[in-house]
PDB file of N, CA and C in Angstrom:
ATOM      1  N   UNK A   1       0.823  -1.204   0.000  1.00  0.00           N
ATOM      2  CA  UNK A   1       0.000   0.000   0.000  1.00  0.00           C
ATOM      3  C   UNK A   1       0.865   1.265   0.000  1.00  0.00           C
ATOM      4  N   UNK A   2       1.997   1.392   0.493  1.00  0.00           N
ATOM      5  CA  UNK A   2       2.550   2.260   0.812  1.00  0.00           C
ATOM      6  C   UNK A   2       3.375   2.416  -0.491  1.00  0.00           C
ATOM      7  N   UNK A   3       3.743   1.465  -1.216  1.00  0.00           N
ATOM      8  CA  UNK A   3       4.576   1.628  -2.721  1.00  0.00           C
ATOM      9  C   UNK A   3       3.436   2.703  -3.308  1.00  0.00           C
ATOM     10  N   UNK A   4       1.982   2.521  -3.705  1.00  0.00           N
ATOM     11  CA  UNK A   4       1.339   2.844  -4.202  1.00  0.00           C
ATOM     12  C   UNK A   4       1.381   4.457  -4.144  1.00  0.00           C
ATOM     13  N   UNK A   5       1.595   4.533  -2.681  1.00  0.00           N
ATOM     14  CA  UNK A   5       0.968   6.024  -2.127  1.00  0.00           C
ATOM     15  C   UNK A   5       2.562   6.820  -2.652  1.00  0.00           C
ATOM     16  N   UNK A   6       3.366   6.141  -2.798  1.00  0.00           N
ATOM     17  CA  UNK A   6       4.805   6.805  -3.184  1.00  0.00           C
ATOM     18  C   UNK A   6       4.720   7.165  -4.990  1.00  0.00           C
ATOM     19  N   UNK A   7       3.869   6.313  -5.585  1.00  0.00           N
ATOM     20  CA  UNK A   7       3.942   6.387  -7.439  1.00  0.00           C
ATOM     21  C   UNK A   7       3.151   7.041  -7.571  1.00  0.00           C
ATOM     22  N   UNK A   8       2.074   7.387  -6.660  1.00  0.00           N
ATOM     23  CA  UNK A   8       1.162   8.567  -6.943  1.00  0.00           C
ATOM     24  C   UNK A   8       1.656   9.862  -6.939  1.00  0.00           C
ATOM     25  N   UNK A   9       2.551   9.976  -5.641  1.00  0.00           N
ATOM     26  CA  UNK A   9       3.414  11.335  -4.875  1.00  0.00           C
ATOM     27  C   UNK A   9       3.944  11.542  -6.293  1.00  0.00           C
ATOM     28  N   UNK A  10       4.717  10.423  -6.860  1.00  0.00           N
ATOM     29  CA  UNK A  10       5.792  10.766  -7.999  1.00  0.00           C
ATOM     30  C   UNK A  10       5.211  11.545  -9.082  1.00  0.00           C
ATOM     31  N   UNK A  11       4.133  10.567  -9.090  1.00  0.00           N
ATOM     32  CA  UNK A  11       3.267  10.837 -10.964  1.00  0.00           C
ATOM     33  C   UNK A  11       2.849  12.333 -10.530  1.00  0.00           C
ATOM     34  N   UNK A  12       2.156  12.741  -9.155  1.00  0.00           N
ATOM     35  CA  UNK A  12       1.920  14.219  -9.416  1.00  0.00           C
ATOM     36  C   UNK A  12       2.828  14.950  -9.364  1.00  0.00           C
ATOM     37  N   UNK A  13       3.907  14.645  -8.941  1.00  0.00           N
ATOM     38  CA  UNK A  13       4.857  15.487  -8.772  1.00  0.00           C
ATOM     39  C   UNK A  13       5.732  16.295 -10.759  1.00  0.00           C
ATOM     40  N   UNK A  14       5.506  14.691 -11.292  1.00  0.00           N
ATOM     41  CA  UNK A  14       5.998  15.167 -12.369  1.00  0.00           C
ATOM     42  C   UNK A  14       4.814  15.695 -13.505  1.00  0.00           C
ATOM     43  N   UNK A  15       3.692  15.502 -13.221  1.00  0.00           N
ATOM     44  CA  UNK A  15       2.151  16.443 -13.630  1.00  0.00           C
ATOM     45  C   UNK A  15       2.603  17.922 -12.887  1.00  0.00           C
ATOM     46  N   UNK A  16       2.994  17.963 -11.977  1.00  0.00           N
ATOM     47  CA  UNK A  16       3.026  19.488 -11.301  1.00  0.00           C
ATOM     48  C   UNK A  16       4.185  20.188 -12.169  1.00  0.00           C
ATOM     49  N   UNK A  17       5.585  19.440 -12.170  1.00  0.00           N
ATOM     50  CA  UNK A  17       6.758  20.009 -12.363  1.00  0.00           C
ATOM     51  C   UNK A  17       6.570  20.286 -14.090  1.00  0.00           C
ATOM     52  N   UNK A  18       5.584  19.415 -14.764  1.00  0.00           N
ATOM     53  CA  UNK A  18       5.488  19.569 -16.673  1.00  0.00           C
ATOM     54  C   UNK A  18       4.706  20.854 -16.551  1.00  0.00           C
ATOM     55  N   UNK A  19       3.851  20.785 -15.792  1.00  0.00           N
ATOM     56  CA  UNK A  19       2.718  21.797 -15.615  1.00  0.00           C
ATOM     57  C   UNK A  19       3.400  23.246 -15.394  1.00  0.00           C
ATOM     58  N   UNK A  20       4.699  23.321 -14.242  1.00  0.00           N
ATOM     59  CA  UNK A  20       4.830  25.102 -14.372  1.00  0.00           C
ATOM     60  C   UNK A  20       6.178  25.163 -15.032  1.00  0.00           C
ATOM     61  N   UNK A  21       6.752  23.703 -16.345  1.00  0.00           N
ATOM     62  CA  UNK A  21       7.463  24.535 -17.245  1.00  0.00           C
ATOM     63  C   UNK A  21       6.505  24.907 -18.505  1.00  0.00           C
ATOM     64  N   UNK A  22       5.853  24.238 -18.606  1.00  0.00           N
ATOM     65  CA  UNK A  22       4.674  24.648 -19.654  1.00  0.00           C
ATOM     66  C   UNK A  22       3.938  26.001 -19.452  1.00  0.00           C
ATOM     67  N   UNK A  23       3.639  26.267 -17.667  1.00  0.00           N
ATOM     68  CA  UNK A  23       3.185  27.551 -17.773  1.00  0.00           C
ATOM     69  C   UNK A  23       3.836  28.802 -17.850  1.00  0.00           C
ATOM     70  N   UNK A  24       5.440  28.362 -17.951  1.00  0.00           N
ATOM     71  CA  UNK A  24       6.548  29.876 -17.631  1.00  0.00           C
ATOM     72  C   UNK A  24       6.835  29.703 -19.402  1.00  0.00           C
ATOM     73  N   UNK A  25       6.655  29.060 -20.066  1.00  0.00           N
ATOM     74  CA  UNK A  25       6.754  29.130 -21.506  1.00  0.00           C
ATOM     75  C   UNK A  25       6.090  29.940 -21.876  1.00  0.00           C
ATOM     76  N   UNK A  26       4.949  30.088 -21.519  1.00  0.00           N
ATOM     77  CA  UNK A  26       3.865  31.345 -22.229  1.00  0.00           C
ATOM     78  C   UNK A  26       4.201  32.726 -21.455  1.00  0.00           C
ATOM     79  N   UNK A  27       4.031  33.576 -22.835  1.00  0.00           N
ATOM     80  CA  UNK A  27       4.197  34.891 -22.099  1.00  0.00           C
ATOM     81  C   UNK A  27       3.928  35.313 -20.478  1.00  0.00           C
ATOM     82  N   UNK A  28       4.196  35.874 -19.783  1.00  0.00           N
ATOM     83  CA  UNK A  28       4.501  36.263 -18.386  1.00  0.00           C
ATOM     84  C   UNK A  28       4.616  37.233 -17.906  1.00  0.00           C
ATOM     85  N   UNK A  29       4.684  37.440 -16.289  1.00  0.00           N
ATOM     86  CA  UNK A  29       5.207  38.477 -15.464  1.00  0.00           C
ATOM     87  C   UNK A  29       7.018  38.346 -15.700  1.00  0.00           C
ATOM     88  N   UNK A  30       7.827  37.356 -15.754  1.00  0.00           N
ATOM     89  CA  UNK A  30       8.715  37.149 -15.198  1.00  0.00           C
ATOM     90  C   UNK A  30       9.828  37.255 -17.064  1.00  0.00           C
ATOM     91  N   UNK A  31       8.615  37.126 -18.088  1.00  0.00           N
ATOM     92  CA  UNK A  31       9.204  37.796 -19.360  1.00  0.00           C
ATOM     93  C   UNK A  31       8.505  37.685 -20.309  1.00  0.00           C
ATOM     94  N   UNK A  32       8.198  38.757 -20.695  1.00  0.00           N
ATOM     95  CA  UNK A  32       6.953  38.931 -21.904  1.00  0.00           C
ATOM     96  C   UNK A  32       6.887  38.730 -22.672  1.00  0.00           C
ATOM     97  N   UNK A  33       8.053  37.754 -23.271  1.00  0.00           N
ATOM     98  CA  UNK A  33       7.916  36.907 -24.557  1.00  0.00           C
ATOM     99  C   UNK A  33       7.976  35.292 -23.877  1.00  0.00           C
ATOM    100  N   UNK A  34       7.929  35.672 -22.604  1.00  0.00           N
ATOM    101  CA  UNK A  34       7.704  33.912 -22.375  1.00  0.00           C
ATOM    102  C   UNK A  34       9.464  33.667 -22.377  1.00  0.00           C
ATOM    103  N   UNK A  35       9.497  32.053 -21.662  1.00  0.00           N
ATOM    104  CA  UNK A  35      10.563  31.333 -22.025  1.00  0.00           C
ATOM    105  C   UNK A  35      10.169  30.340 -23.111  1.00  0.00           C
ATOM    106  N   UNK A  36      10.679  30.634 -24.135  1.00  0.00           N
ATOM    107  CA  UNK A  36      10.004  29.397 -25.144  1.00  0.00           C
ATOM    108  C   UNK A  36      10.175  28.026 -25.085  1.00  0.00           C
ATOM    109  N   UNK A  37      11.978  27.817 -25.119  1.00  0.00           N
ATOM    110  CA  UNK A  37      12.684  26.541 -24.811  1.00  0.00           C
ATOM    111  C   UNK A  37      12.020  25.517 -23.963  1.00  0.00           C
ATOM    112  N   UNK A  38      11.338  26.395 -22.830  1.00  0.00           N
ATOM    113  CA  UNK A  38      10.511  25.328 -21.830  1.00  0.00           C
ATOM    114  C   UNK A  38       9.467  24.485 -22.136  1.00  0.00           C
ATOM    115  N   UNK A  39       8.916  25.188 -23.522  1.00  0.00           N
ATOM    116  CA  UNK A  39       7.684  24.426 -23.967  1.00  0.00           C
ATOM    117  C   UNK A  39       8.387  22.786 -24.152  1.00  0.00           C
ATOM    118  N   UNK A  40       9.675  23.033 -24.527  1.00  0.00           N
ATOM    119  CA  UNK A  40       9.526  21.470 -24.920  1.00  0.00           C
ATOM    120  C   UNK A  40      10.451  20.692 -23.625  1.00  0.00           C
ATOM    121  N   UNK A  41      10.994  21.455 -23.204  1.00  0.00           N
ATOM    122  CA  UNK A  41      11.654  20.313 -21.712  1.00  0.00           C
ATOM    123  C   UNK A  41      10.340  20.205 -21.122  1.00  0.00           C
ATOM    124  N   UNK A  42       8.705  21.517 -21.113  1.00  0.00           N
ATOM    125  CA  UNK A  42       7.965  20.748 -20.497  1.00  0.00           C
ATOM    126  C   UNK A  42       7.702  19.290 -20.834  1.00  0.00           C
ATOM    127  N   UNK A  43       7.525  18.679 -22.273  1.00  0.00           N
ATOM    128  CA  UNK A  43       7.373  17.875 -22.674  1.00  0.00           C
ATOM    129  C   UNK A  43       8.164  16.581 -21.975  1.00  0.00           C
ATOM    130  N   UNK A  44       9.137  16.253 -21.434  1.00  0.00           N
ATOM    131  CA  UNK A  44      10.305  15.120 -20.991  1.00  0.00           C
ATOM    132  C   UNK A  44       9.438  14.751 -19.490  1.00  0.00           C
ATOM    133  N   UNK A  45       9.025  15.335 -18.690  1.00  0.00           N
ATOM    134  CA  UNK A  45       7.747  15.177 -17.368  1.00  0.00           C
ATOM    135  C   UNK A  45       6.289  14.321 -18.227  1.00  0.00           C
ATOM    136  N   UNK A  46       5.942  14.930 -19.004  1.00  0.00           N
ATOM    137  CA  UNK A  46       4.566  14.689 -19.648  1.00  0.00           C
ATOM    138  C   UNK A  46       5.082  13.577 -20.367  1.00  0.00           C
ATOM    139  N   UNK A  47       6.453  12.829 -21.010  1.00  0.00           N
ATOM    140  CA  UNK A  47       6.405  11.437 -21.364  1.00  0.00           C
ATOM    141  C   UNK A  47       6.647  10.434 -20.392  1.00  0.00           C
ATOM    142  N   UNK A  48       7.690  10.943 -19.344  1.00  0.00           N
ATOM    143  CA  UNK A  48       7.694   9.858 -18.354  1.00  0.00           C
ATOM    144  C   UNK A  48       6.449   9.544 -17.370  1.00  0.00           C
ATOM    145  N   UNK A  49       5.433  10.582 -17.322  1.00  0.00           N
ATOM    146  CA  UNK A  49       4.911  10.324 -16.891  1.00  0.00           C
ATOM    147  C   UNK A  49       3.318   9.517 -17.685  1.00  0.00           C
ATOM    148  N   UNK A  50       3.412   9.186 -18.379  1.00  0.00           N
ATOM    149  CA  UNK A  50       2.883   8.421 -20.060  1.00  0.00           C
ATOM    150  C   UNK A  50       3.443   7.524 -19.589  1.00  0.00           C
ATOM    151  N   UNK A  51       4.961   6.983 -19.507  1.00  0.00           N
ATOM    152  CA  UNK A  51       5.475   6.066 -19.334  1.00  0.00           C
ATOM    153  C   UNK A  51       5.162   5.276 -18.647  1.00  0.00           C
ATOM    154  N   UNK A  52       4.818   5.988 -16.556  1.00  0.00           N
ATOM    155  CA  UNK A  52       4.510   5.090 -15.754  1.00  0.00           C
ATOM    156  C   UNK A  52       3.593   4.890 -15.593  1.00  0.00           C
ATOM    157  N   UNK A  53       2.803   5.413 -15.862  1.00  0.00           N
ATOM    158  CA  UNK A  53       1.063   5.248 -15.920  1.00  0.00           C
ATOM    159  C   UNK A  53       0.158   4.171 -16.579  1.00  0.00           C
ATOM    160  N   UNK A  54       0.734   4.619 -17.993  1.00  0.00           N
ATOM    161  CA  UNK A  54       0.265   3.737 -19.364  1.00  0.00           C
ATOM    162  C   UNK A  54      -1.580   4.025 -19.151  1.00  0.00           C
ATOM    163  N   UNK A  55      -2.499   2.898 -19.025  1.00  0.00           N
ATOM    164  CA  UNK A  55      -4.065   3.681 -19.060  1.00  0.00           C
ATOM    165  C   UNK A  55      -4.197   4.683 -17.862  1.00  0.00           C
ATOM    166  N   UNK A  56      -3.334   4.551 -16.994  1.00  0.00           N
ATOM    167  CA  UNK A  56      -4.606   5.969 -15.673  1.00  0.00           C
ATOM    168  C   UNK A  56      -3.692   7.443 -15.901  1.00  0.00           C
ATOM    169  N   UNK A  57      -2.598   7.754 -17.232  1.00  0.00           N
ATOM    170  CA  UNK A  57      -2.447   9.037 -17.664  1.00  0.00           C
ATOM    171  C   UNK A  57      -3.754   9.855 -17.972  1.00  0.00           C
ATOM    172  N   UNK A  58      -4.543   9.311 -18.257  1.00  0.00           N
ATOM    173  CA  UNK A  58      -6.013  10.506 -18.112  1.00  0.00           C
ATOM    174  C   UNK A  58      -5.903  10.820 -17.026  1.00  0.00           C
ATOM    175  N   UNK A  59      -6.454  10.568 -15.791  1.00  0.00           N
ATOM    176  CA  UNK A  59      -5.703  11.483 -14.349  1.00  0.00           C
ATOM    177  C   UNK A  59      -5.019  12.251 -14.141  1.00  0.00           C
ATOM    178  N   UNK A  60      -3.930  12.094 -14.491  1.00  0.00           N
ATOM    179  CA  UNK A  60      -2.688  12.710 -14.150  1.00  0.00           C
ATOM    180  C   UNK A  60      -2.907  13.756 -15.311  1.00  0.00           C
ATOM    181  N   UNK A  61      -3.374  13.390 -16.911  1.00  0.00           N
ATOM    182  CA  UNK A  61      -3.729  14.398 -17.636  1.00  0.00           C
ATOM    183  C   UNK A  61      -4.542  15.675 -17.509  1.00  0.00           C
ATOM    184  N   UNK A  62      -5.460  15.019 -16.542  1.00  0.00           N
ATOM    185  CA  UNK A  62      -6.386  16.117 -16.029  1.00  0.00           C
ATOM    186  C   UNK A  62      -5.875  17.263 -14.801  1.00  0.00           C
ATOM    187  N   UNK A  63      -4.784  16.416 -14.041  1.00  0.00           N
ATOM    188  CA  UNK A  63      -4.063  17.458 -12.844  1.00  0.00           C
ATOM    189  C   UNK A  63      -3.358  18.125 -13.998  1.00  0.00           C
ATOM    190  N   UNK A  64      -2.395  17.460 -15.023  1.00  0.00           N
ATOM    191  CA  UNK A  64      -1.557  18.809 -15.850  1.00  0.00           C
ATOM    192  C   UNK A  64      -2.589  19.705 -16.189  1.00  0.00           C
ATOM    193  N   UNK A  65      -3.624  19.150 -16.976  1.00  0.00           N
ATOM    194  CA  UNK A  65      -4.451  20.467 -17.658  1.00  0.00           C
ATOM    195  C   UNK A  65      -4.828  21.672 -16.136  1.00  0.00           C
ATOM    196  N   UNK A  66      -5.416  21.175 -15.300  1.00  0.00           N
ATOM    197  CA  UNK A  66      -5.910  21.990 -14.403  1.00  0.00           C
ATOM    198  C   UNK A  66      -5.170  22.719 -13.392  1.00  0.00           C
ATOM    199  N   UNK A  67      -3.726  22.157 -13.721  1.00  0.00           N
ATOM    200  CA  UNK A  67      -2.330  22.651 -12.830  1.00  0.00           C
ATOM    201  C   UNK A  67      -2.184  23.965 -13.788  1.00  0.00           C
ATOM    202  N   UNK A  68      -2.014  23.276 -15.172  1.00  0.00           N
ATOM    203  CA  UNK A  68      -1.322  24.599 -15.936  1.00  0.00           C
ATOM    204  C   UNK A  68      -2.430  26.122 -16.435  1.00  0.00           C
ATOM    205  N   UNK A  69      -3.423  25.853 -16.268  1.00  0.00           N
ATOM    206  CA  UNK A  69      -4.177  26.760 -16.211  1.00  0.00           C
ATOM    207  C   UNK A  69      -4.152  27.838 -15.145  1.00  0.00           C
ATOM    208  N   UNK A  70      -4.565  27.046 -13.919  1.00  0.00           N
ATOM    209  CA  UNK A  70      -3.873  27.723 -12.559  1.00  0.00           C
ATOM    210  C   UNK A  70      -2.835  28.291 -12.745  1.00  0.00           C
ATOM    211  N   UNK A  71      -2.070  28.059 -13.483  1.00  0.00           N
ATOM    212  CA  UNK A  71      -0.532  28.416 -13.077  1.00  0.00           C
ATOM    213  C   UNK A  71      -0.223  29.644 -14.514  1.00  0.00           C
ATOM    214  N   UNK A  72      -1.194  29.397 -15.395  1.00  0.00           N
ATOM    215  CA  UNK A  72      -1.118  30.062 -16.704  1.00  0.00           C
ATOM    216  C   UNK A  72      -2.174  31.490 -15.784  1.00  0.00           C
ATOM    217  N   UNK A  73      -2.975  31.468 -15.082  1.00  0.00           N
ATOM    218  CA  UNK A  73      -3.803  32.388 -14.361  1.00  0.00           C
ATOM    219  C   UNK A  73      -3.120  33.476 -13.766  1.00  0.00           C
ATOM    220  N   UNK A  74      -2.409  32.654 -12.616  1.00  0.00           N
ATOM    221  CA  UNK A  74      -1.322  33.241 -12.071  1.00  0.00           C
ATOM    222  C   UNK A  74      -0.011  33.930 -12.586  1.00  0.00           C
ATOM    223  N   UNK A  75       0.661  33.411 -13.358  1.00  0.00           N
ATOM    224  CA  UNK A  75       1.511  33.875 -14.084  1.00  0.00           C
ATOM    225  C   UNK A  75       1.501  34.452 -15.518  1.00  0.00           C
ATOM    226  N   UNK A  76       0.368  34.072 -16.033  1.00  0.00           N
ATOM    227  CA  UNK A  76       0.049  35.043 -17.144  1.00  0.00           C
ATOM    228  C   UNK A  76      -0.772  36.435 -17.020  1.00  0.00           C
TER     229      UNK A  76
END
């Protein structure tokens, strides 16, 4: 039980961490053309985490979408 509760910690962790390089990619407070480059290292979080998942990435798809919005709110 406790493995479980650790691959969850992970999988959101790397849904959270894809989520605010994806959201500092888009234009910003912190630079108004955005960091672009990030769009795609966001991408390297969003495959491993494809990877460990395999079918319950819809979940974890739904924390990125609703992370990076939040975070596109805030920082955009």
């Amino acid at each position: 039980m406790k493995n479980k509760h650790i691959s969850f910690f992970i999988n959101l962790l790397l849904a959270l961490f894809g989520a605010i390089l994806f959201a500092l990619s888009h234009p910003n407070y912190l630079c108004l053309n955005g960091f672009s480059f990030l769009a795609y290292i966001a991408l390297i979080p969003f495959f491993l985490l494809i990877k460990r998942t395999r079918l319950k990435f819809f979940i974890f798809g739904e924390h990125f979408r609703e992370l990076f919005h939040i975070l596109f709110l805030i920082f955009g």
